[in-house]
C-alpha atoms as a PDB file:
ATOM      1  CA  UNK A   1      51.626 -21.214  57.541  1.00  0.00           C
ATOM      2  CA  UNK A   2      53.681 -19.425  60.285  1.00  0.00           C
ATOM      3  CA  UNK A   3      53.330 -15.483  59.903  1.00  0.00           C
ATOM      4  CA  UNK A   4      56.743 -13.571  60.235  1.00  0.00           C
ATOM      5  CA  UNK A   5      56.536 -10.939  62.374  1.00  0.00           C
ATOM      6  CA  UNK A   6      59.204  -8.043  63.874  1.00  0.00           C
ATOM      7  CA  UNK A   7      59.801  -7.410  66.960  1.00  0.00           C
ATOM      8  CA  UNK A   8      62.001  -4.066  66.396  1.00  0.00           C
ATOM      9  CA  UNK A   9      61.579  -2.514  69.973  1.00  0.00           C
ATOM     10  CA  UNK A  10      62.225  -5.783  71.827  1.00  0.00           C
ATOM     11  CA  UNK A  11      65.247  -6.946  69.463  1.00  0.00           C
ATOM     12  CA  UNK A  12      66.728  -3.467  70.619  1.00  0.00           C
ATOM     13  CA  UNK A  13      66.196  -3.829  74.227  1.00  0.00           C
ATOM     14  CA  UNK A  14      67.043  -7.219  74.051  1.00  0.00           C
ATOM     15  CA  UNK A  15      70.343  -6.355  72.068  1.00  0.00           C
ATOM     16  CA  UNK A  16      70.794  -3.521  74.473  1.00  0.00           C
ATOM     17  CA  UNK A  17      70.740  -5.787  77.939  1.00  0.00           C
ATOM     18  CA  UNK A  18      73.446  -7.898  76.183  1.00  0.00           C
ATOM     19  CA  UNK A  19      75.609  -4.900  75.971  1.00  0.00           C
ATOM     20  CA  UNK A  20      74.214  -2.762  79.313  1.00  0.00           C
ATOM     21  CA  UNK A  21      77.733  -3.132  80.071  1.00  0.00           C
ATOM     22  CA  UNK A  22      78.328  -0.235  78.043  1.00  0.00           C
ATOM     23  CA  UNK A  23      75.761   1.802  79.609  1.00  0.00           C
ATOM     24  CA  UNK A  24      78.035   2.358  82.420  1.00  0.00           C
ATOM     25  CA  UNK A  25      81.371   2.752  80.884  1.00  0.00           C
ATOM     26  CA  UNK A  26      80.805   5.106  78.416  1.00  0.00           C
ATOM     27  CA  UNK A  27      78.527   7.337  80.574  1.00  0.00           C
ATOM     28  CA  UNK A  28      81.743   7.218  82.884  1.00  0.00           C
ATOM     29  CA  UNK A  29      84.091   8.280  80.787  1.00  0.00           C
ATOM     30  CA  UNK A  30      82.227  10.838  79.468  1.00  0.00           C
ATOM     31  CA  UNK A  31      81.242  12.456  82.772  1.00  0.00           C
ATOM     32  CA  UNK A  32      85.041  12.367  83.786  1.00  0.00           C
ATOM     33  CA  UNK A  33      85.744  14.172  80.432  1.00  0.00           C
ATOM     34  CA  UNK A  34      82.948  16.795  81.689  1.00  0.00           C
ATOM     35  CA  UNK A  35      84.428  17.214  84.857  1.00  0.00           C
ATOM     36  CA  UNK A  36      87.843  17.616  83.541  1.00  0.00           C
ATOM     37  CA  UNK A  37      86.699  20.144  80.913  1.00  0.00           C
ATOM     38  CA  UNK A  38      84.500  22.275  84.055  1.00  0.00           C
ATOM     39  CA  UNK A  39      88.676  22.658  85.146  1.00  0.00           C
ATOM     40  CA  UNK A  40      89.617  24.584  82.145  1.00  0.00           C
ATOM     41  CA  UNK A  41      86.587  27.301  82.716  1.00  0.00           C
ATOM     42  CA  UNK A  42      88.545  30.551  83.190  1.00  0.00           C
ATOM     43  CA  UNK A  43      88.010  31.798  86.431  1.00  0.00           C
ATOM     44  CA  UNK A  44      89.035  35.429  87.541  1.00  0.00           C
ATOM     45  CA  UNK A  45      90.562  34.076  90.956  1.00  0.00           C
ATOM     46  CA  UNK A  46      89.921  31.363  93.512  1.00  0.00           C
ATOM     47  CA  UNK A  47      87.695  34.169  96.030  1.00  0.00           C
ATOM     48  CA  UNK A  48      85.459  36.463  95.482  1.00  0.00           C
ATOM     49  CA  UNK A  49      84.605  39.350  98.190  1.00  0.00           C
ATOM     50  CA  UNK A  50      81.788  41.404  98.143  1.00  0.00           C
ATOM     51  CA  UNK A  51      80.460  44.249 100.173  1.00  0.00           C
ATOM     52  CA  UNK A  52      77.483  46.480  99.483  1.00  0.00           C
ATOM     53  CA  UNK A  53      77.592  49.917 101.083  1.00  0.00           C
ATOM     54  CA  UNK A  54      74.645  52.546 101.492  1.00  0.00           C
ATOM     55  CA  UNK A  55      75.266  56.030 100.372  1.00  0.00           C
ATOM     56  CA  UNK A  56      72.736  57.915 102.396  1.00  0.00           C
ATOM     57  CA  UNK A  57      71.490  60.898 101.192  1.00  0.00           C
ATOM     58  CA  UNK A  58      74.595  61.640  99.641  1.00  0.00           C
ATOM     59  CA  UNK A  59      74.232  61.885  96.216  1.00  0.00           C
ATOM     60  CA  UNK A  60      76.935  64.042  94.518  1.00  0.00           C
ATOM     61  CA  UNK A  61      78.266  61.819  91.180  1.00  0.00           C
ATOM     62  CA  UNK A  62      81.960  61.940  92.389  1.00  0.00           C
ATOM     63  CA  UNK A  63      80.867  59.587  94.977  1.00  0.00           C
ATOM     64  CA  UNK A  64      78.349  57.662  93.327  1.00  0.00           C
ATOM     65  CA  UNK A  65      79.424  57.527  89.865  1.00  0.00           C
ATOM     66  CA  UNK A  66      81.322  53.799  89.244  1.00  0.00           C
ATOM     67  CA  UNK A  67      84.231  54.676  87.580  1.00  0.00           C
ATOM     68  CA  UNK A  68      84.603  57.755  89.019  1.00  0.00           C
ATOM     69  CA  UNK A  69      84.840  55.575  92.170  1.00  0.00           C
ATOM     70  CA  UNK A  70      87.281  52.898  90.758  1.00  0.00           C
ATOM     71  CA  UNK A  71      89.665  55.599  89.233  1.00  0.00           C
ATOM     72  CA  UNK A  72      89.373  57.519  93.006  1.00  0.00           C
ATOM     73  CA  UNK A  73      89.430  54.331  95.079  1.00  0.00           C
ATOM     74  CA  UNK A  74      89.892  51.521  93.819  1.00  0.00           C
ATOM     75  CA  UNK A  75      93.930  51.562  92.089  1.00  0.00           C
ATOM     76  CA  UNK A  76      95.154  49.376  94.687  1.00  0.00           C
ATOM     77  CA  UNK A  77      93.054  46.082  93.493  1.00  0.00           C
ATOM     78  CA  UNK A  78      95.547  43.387  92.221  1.00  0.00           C
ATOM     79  CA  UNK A  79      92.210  41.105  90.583  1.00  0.00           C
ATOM     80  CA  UNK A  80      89.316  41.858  88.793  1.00  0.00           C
ATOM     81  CA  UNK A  81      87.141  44.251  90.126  1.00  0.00           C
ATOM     82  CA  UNK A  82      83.599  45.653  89.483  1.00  0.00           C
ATOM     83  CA  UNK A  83      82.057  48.696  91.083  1.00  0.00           C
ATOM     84  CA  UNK A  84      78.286  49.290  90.324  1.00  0.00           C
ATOM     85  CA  UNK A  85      75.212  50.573  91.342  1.00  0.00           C
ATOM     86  CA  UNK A  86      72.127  48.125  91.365  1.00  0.00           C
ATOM     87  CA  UNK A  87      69.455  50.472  92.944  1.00  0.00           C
ATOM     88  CA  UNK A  88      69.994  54.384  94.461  1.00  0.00           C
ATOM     89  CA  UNK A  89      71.635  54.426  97.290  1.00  0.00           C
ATOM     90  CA  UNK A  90      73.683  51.630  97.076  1.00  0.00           C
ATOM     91  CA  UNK A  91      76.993  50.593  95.912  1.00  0.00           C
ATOM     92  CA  UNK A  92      78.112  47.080  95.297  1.00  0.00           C
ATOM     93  CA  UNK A  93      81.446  45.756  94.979  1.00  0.00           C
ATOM     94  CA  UNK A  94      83.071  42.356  93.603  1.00  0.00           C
ATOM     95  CA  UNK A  95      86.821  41.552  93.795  1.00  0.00           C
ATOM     96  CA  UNK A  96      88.468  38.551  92.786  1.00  0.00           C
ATOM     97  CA  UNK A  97      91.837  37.427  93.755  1.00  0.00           C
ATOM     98  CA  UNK A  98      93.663  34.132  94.436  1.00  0.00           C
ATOM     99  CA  UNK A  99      94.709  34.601  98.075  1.00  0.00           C
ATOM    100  CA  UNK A 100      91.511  34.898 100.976  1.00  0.00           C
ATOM    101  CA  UNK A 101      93.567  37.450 103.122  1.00  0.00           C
ATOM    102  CA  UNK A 102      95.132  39.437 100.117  1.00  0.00           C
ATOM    103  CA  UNK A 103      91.097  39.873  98.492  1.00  0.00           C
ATOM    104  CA  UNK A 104      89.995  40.537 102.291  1.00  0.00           C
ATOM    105  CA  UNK A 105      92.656  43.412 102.781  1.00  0.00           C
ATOM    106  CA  UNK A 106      92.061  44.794  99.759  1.00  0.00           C
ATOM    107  CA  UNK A 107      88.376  44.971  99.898  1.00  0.00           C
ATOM    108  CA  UNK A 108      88.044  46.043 103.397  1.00  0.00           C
ATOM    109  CA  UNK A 109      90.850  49.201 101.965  1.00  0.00           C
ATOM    110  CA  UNK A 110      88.561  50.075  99.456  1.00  0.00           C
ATOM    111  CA  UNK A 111      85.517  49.783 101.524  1.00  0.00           C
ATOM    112  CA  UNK A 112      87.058  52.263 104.807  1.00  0.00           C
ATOM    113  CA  UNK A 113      88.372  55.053 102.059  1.00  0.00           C
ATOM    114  CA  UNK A 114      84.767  55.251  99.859  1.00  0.00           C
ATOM    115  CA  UNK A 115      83.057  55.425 103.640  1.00  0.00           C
ATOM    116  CA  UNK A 116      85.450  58.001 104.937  1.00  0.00           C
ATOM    117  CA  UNK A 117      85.161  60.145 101.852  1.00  0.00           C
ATOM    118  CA  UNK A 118      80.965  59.990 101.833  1.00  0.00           C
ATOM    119  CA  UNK A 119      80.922  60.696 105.368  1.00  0.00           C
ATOM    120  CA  UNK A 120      83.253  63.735 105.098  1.00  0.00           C
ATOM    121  CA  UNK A 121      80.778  65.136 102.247  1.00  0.00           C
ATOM    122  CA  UNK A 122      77.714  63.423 104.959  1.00  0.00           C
ATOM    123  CA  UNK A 123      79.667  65.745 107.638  1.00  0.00           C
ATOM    124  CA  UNK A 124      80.177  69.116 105.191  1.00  0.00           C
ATOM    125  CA  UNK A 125      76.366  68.799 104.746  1.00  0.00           C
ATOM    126  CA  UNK A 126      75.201  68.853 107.961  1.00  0.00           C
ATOM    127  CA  UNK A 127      77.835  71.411 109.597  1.00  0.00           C
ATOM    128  CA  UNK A 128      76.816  73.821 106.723  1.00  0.00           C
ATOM    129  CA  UNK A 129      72.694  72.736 107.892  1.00  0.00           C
ATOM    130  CA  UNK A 130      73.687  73.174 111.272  1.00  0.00           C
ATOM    131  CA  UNK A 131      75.460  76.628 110.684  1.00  0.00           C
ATOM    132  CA  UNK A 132      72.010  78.095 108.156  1.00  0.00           C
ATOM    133  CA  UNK A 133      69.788  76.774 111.074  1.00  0.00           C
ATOM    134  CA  UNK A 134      72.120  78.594 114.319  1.00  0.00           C
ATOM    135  CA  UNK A 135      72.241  81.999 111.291  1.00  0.00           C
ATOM    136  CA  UNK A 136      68.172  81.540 111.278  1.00  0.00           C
ATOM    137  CA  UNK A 137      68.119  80.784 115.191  1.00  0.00           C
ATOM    138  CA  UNK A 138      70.157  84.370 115.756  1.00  0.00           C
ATOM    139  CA  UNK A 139      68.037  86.138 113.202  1.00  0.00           C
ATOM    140  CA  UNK A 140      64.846  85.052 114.974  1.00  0.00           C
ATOM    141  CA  UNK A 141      65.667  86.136 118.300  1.00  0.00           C
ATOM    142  CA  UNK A 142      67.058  89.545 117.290  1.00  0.00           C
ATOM    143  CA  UNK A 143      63.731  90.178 115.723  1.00  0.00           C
ATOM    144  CA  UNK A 144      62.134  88.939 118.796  1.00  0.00           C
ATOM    145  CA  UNK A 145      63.821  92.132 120.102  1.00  0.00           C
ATOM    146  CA  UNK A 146      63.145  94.682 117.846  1.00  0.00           C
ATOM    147  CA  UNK A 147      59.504  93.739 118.181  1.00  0.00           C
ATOM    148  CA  UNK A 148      59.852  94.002 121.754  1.00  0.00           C
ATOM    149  CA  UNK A 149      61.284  97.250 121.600  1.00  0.00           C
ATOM    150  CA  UNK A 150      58.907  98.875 118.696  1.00  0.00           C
ATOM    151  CA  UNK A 151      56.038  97.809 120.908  1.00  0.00           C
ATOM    152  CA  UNK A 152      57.612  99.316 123.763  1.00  0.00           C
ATOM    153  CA  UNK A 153      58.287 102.301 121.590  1.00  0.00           C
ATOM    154  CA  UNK A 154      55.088 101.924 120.454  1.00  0.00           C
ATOM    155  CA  UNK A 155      53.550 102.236 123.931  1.00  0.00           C
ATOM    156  CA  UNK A 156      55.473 106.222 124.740  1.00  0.00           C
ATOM    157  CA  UNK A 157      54.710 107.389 121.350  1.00  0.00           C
ATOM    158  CA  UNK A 158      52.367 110.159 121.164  1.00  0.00           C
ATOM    159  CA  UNK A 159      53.390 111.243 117.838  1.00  0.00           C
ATOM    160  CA  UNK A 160      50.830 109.462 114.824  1.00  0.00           C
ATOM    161  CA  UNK A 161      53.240 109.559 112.084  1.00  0.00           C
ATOM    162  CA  UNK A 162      55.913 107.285 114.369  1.00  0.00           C
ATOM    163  CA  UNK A 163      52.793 105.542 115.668  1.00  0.00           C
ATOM    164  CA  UNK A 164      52.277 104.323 112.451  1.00  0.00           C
ATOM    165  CA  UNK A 165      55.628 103.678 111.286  1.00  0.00           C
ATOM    166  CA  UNK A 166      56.560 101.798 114.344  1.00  0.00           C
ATOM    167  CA  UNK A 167      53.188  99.586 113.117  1.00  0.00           C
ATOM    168  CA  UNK A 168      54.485  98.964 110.198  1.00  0.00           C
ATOM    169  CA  UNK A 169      58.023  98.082 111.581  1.00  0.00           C
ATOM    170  CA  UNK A 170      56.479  95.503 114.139  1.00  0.00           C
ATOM    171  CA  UNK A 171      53.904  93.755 111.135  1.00  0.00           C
ATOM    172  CA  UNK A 172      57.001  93.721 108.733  1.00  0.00           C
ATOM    173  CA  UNK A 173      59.127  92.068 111.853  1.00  0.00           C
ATOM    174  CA  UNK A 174      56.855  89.620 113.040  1.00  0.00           C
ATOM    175  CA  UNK A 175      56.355  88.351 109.253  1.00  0.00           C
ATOM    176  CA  UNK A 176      59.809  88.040 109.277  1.00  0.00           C
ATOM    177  CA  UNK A 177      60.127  86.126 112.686  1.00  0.00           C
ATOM    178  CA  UNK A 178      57.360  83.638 111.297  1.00  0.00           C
ATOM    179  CA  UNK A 179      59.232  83.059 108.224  1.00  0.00           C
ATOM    180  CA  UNK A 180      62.539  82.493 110.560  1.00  0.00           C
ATOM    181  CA  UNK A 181      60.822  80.548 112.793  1.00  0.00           C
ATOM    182  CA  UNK A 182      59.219  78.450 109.967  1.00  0.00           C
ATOM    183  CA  UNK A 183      62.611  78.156 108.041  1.00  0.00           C
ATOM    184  CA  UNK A 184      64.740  76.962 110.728  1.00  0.00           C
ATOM    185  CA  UNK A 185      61.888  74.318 111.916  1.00  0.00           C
ATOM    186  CA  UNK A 186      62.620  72.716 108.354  1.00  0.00           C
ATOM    187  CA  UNK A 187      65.949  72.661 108.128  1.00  0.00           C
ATOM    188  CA  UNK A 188      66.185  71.173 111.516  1.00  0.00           C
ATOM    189  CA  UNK A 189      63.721  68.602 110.156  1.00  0.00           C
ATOM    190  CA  UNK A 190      66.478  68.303 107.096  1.00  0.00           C
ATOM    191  CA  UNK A 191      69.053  67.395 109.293  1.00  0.00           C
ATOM    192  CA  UNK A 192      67.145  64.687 111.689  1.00  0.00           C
ATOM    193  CA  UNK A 193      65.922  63.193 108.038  1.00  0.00           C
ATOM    194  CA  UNK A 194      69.439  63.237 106.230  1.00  0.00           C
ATOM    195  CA  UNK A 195      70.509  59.416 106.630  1.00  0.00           C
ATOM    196  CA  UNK A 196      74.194  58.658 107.010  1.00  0.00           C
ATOM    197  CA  UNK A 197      76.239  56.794 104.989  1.00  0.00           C
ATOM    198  CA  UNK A 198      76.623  52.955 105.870  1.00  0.00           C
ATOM    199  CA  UNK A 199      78.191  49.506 105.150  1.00  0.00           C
ATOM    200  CA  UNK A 200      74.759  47.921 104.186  1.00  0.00           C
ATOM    201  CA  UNK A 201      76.373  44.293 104.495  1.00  0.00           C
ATOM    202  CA  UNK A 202      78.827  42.696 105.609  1.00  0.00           C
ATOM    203  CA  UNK A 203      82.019  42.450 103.277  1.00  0.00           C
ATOM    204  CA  UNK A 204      82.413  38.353 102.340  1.00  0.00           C
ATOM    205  CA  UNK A 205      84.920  36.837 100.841  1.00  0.00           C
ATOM    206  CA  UNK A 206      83.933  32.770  99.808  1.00  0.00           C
ATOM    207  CA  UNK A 207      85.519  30.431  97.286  1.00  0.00           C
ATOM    208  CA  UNK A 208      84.214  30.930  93.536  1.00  0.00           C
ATOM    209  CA  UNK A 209      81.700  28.885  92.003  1.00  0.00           C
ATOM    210  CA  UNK A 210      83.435  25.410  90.706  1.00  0.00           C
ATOM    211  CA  UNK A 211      81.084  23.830  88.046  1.00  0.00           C
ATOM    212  CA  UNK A 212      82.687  20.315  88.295  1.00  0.00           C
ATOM    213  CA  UNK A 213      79.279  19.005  89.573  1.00  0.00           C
ATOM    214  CA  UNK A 214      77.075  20.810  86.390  1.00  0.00           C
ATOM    215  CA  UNK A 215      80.282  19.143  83.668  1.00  0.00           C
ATOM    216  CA  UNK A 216      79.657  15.656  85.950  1.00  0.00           C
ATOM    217  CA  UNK A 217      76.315  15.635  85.468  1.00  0.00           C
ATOM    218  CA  UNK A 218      76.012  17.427  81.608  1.00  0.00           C
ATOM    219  CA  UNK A 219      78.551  14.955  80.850  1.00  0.00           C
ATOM    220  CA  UNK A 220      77.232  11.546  82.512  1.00  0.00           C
ATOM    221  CA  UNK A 221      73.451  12.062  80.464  1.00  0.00           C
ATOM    222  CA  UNK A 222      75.728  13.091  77.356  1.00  0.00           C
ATOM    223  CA  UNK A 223      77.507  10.031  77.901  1.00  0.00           C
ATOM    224  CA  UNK A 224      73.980   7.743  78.348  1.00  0.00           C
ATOM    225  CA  UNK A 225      72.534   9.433  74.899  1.00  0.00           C
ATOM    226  CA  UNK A 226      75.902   8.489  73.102  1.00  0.00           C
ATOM    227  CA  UNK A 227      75.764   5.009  74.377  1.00  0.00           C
ATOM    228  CA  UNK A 228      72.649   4.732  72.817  1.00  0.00           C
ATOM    229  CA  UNK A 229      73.524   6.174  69.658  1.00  0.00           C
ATOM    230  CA  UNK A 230      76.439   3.704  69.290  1.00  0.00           C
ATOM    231  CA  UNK A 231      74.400   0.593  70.537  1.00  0.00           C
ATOM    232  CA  UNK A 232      72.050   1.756  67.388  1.00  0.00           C
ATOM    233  CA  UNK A 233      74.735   2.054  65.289  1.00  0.00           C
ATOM    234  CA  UNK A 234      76.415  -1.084  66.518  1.00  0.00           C
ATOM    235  CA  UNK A 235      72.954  -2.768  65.867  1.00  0.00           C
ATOM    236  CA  UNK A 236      72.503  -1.213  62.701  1.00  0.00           C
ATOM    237  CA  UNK A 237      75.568  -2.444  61.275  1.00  0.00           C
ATOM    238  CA  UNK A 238      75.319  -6.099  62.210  1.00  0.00           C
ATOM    239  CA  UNK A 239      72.065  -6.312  60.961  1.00  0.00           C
ATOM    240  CA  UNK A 240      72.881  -5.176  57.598  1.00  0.00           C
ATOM    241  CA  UNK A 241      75.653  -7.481  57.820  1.00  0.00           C
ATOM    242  CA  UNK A 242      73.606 -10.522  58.017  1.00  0.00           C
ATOM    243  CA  UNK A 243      71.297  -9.548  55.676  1.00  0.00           C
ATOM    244  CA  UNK A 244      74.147  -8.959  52.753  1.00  0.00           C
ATOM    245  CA  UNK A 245      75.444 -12.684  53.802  1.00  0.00           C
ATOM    246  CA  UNK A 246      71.964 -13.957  53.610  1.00  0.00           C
END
């Protein structure tokens, strides 16, 4: 007696190698549908520029606050534009726009009036530095000669009461001078540390992402799944077939 046995896995290969035709023509088709449909993602313009500029040690929120900056700025953009700050310091910018030279001009606009106005604030900071440090400069050196001249004072006085008050002049004075002295070594250490505004990188303006190669591909291993759903389905049915007319 012959024992009956099935074969499931191999009957579906085998059925499938009779139809691998269809392994390539409805992957096909599907991956052209994917493609097409990567076409209809909405895209905010053909180009995108960037640019990323340093703020220094300027720090005032009028100049690095991002709508602030937009609303100041950034009222001549024709495409979508963003304005934000990643980390301190820095300011990055993204425009979008359908014409390279258009996006290019417009970003470069943007970028020359945010620079001029944090290196006009970069400038106010340091003349106004420079001016405290001269003002501590003048101060020192006039002390300088007061103490020269209450020691010298000092030296024909025979009298005790103005010996001792011209003592007392020349302590108070020189604590001053230190003090002077000290405060304008600082702020001249202020200004040599006080870092000027910058363009950080480069402005670039490329051609945006396309996806047609991700829709190919999603679509070409939706299409191979599919195929084998309807090979299944096609081998479902004609079994069940045969079995009724049986």
């Amino acid at each position: 007696m012959t024992e009956n046995k099935s074969y499931r896995l191999y009957d579906s290969l085998e059925f499938f190698w009779k139809k691998k035709v269809w392994f390539l023509i409805i992957p096909v088709i599907v991956a052209i549908l994917g493609f097409l449909g990567s076409m209809l993602i909405p895209k905010d313009g053909d180009y995108v520029g960037k640019s990323t500029i340093f703020t220094g040690s300027v720090k005032i929120e009028a100049l690095t606050n991002p709508e602030h900056i937009m609303t100041k700025y950034g009222n001549h953009f024709t495409g979508k534009t963003d304005v934000f700050v990643p980390t301190r310091s820095y300011i990055k910018t993204e425009t979008y726009g359908n014409n390279k030279e258009e996006v290019t001009k417009e970003l470069n606009q943007f970028n020359d009036q945010l620079l001029g106005a944090l290196m006009a604030q970069n400038n106010k900071v340091i003349e106004g530095t420079e001016k405290y440090a001269a003002t501590q400069e003048l101060r020192a050196k006039n002390l300088e000669e007061a103490i020269a001249s209450y020691k010298k004072q000092l030296e024909n006085s025979v009298n005790l009461t103005d010996a001792n008050n011209l003592s007392s002049l020349i302590l108070q004075a020189e604590s001053e001078l230190t003090n002077s002295l000290a405060t304008t070594q600082r702020v001249r250490n202020d200004i040599i540390a006080y870092e000027q505004p910058a363009l950080a990188k480069e402005s670039t303006v490329v051609k945006t992402k396309s996806y047609g190669l991700e829709g190919t591909i999603a679509g070409f291993i939706f299409g191979i799944l599919l195929t084998l759903f309807v090979l299944s389905l096609w081998k479902y049915i004609l079994e069940a077939r045969g079995s009724k007319r049986a």
